[in-house]
Structures are given as C-alpha cells and as structure tokens.
PDB file of N, CA and C in Angstrom:
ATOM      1  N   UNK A   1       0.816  -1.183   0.000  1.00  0.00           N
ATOM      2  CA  UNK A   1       0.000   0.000   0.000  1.00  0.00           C
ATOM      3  C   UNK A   1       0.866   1.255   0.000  1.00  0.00           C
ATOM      4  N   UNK A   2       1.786   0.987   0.022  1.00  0.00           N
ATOM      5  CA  UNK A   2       2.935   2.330   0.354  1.00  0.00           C
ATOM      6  C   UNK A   2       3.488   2.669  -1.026  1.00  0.00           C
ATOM      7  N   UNK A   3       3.510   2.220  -1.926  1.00  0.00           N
ATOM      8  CA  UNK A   3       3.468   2.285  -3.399  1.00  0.00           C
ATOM      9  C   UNK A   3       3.293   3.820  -3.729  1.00  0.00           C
ATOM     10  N   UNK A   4       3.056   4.644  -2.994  1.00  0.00           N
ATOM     11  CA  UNK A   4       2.644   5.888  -4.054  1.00  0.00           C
ATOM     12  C   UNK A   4       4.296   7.218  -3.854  1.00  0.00           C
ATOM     13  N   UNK A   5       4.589   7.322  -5.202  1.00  0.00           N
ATOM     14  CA  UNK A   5       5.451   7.658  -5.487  1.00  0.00           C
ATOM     15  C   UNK A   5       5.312   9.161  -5.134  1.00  0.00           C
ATOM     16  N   UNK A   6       5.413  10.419  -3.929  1.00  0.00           N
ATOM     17  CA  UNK A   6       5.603  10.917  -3.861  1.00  0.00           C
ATOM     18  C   UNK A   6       5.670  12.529  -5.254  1.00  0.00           C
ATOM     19  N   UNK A   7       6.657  12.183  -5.746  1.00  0.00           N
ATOM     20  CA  UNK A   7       6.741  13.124  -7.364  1.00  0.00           C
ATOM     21  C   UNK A   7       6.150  12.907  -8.126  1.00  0.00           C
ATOM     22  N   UNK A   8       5.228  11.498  -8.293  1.00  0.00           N
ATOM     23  CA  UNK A   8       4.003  11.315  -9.303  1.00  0.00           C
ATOM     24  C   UNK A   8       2.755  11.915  -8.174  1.00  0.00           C
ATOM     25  N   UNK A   9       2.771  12.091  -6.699  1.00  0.00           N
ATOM     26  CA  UNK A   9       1.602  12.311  -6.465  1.00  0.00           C
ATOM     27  C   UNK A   9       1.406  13.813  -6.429  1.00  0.00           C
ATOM     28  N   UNK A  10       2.669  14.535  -5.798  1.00  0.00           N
ATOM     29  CA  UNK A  10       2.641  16.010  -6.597  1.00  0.00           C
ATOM     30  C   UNK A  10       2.205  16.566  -7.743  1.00  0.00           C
ATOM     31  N   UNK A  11       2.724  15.272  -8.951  1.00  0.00           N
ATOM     32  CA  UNK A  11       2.082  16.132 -10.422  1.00  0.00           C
ATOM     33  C   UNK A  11       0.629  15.830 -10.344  1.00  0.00           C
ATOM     34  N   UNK A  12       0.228  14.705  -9.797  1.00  0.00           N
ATOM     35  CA  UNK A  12      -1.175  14.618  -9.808  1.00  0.00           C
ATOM     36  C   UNK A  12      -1.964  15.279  -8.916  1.00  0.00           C
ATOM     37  N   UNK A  13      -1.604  16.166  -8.078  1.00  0.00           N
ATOM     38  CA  UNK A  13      -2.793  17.577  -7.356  1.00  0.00           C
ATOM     39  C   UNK A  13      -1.471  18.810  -7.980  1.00  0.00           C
ATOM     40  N   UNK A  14      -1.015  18.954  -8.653  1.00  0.00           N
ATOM     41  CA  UNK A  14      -0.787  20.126  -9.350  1.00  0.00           C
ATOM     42  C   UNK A  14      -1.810  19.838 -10.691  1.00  0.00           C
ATOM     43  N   UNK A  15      -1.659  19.137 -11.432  1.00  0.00           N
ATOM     44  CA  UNK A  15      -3.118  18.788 -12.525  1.00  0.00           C
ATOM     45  C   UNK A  15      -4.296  18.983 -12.114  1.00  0.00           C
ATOM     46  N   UNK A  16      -4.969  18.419 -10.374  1.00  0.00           N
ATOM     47  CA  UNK A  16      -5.795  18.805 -10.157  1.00  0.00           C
ATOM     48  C   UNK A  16      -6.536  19.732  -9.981  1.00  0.00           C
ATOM     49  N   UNK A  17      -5.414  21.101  -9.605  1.00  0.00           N
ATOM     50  CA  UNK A  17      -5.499  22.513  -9.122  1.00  0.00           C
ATOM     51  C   UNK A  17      -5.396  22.957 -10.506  1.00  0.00           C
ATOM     52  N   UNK A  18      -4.485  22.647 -11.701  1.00  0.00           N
ATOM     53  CA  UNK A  18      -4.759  23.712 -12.427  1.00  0.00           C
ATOM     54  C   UNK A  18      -6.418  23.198 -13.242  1.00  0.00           C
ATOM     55  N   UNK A  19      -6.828  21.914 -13.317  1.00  0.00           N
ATOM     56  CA  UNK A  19      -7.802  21.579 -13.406  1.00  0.00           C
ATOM     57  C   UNK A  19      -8.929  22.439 -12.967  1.00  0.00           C
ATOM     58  N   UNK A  20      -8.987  22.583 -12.409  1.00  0.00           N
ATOM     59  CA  UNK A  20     -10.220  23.439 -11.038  1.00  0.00           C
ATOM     60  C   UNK A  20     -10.250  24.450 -11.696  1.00  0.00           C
ATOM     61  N   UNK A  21      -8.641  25.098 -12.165  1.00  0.00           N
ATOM     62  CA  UNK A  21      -8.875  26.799 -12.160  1.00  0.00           C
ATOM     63  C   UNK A  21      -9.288  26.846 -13.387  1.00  0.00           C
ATOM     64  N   UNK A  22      -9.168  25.970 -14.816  1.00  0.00           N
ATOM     65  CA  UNK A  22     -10.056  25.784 -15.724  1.00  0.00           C
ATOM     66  C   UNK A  22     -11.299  25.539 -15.720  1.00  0.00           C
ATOM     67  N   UNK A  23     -11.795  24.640 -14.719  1.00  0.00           N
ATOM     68  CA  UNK A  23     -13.372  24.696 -14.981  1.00  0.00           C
ATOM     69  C   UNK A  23     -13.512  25.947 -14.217  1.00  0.00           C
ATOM     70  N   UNK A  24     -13.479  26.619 -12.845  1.00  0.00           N
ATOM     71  CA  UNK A  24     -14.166  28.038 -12.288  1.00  0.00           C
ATOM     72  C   UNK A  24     -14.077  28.886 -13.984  1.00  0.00           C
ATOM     73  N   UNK A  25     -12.785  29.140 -14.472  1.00  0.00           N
ATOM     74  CA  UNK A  25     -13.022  29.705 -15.850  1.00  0.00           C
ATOM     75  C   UNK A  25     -13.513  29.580 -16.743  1.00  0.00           C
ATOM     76  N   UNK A  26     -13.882  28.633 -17.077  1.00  0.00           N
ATOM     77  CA  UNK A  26     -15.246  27.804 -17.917  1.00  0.00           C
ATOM     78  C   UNK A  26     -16.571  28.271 -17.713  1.00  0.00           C
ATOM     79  N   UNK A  27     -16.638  28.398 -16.178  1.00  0.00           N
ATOM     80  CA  UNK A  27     -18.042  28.595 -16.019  1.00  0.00           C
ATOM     81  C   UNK A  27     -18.370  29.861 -15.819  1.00  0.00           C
ATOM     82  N   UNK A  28     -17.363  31.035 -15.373  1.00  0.00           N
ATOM     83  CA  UNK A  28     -17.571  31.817 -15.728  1.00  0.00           C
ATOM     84  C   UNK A  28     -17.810  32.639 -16.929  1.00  0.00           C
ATOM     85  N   UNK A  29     -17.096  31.766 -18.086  1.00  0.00           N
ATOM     86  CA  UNK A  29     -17.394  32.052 -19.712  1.00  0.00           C
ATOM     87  C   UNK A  29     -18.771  32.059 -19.987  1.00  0.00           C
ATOM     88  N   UNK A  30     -19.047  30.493 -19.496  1.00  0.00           N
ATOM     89  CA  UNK A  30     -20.626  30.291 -19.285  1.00  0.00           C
ATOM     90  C   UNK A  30     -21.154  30.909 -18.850  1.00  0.00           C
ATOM     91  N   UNK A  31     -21.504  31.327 -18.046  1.00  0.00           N
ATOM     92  CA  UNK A  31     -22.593  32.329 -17.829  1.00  0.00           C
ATOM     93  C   UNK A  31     -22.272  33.934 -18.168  1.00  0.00           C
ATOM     94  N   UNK A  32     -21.060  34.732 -18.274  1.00  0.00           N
ATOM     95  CA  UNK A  32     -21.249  35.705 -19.042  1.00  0.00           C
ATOM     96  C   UNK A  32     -21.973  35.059 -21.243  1.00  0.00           C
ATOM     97  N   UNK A  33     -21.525  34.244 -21.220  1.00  0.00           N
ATOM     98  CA  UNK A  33     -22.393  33.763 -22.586  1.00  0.00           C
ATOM     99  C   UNK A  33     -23.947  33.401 -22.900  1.00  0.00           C
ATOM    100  N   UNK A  34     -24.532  33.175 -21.683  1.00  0.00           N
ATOM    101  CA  UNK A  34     -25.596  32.809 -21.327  1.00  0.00           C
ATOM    102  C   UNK A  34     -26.283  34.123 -20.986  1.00  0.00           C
ATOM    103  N   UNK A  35     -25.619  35.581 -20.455  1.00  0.00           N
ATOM    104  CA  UNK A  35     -26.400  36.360 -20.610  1.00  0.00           C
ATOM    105  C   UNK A  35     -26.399  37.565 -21.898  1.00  0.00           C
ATOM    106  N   UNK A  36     -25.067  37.786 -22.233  1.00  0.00           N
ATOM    107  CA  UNK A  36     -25.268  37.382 -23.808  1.00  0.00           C
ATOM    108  C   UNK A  36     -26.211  37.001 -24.554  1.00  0.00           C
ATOM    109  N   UNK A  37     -26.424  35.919 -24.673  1.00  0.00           N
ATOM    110  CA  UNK A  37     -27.673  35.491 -25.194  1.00  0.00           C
ATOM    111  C   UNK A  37     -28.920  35.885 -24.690  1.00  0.00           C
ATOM    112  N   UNK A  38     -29.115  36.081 -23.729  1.00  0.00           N
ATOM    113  CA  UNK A  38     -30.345  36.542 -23.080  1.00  0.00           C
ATOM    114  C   UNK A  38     -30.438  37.836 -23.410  1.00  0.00           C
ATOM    115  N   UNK A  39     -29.786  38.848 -23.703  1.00  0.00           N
ATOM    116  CA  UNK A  39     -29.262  40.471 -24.363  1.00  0.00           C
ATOM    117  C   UNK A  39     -29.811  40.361 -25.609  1.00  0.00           C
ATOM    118  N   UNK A  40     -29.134  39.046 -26.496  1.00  0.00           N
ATOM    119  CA  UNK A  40     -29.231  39.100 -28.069  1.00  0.00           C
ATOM    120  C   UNK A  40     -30.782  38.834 -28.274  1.00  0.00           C
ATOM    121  N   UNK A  41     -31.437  37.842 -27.695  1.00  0.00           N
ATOM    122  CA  UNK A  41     -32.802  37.167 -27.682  1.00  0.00           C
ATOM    123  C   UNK A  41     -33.519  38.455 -27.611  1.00  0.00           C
ATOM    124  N   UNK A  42     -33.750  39.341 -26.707  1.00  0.00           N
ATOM    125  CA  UNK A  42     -34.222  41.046 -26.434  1.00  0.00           C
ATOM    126  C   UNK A  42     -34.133  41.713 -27.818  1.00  0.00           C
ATOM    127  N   UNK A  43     -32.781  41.778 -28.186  1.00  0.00           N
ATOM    128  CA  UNK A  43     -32.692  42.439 -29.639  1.00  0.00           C
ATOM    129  C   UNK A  43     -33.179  42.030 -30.939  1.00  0.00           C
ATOM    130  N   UNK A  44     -33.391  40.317 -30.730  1.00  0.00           N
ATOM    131  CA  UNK A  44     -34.487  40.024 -31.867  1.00  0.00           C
ATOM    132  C   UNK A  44     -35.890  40.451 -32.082  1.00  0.00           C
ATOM    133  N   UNK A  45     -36.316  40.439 -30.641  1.00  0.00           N
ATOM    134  CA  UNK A  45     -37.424  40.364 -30.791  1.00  0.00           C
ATOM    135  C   UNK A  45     -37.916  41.835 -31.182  1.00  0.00           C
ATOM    136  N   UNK A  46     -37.182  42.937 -30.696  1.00  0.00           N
ATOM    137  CA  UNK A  46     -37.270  44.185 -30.904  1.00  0.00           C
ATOM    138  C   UNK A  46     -37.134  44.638 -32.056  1.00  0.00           C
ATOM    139  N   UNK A  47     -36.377  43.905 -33.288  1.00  0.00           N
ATOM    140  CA  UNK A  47     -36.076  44.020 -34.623  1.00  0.00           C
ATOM    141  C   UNK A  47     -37.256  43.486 -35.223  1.00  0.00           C
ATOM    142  N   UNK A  48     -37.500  41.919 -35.128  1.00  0.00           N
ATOM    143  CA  UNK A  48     -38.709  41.358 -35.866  1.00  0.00           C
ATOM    144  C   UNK A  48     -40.095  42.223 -35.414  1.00  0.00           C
ATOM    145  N   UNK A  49     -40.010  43.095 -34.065  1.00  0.00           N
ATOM    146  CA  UNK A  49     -40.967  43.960 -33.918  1.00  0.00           C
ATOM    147  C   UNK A  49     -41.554  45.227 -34.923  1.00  0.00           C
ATOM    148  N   UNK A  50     -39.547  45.806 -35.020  1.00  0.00           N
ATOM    149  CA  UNK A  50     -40.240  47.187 -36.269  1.00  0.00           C
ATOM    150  C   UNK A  50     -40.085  46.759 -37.081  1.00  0.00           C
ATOM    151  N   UNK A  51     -39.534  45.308 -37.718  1.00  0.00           N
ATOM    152  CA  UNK A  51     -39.506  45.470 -39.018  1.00  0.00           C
ATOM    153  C   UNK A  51     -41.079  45.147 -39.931  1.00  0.00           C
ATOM    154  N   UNK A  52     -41.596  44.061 -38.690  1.00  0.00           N
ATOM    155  CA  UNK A  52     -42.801  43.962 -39.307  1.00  0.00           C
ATOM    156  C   UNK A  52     -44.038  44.767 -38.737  1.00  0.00           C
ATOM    157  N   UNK A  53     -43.444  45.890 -37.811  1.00  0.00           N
ATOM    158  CA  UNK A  53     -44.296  47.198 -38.135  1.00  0.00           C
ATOM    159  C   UNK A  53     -44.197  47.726 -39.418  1.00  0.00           C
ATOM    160  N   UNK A  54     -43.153  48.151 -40.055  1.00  0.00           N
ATOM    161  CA  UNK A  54     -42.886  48.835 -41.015  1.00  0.00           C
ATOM    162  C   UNK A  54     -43.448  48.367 -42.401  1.00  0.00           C
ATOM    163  N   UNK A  55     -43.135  46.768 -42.202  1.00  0.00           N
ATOM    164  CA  UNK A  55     -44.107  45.867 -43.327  1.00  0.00           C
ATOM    165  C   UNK A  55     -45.318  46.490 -43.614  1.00  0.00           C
ATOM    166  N   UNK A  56     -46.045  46.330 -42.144  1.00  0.00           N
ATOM    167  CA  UNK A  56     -47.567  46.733 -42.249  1.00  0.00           C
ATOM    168  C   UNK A  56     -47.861  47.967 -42.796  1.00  0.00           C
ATOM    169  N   UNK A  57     -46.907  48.906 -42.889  1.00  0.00           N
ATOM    170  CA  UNK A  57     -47.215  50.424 -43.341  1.00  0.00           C
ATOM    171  C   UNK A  57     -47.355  50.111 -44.319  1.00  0.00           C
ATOM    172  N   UNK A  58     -45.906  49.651 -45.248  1.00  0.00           N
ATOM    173  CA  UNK A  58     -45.620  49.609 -46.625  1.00  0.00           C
ATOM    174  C   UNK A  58     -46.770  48.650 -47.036  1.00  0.00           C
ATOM    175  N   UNK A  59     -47.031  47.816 -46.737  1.00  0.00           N
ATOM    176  CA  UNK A  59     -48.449  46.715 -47.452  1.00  0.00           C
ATOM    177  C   UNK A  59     -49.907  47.738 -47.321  1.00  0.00           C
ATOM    178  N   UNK A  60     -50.188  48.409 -46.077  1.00  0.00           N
ATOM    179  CA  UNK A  60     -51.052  49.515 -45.759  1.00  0.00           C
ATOM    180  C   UNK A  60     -51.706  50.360 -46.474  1.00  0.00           C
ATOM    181  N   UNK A  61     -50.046  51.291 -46.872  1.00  0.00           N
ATOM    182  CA  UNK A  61     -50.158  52.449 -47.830  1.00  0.00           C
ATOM    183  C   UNK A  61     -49.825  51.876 -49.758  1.00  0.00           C
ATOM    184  N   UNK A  62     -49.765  50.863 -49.973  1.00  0.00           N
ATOM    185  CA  UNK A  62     -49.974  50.243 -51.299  1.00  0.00           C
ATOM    186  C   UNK A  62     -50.938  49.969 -51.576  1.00  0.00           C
ATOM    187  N   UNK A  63     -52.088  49.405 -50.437  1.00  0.00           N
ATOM    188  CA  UNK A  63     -53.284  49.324 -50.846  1.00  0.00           C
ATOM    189  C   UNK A  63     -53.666  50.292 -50.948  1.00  0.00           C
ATOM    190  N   UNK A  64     -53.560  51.150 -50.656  1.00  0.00           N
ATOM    191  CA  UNK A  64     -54.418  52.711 -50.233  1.00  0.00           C
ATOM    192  C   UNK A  64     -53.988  53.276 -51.869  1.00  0.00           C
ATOM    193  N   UNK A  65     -52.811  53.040 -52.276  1.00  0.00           N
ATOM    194  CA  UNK A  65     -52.574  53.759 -53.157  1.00  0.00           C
ATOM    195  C   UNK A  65     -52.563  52.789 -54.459  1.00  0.00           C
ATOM    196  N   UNK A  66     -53.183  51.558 -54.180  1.00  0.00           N
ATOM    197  CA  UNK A  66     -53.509  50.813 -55.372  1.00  0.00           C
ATOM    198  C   UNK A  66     -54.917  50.456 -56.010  1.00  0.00           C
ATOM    199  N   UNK A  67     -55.840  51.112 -54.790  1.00  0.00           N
ATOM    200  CA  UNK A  67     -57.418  51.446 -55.180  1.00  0.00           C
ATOM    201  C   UNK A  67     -58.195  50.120 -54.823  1.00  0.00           C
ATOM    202  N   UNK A  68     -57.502  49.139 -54.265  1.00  0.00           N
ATOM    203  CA  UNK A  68     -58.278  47.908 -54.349  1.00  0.00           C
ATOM    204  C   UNK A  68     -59.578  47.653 -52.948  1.00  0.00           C
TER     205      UNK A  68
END
C-alpha cells in the first residue's frame, strides 16, 4: 500500500489545481455567454418587432394607393 510515489503524487494535485482553475473559468465564460444570449434574444425580438411594423405600413399604404 505504500506504493505511491511521492513526485508522481505532486504532479497529480498540481493537474488537479490547475484543473479546477479551468473549470471556475469555464463557467464563468458560461454564464457571461448565457447572458449574452439573453441580451441578443431582447434584440431580436425588438427588430422582428419594427420590421414587421414597417411591413404593415408599406403593405397599408400600397393598398391605399392601389385602389383595391
């Protein structure tokens, strides 16, 4: 049971630690990306809003000005 090599068990919790500090950084990517998206989702909907206001004018005022 005494088998564990000291300088292999060092590299293996130095891997572990820099391990860790990659995922906390991961997940902080993650969720600044996640609200990001939640920002961009807002700006669609606000676009597909005027654009198909603006539709409705232009289809609106064609009828109006096509006599039908």
């Amino acid at each position: 049971m005494n088998d564990i090599n000291p300088v292999s068990y060092g590299k293996l919790i130095g891997k572990v630690e820099s391990l860790e500090h990659k995922v906390e950084s991961l997940e902080a990517d993650i969720k600044e990306l996640l609200e990001l998206a939640n920002k961009s989702k807002g700006g669609l909907w606000t676009g597909m809003m005027i654009a198909s206001s603006i539709g409705g004018f232009i289809g609106y005022f064609m009828h109006l000005l096509s006599g039908k």
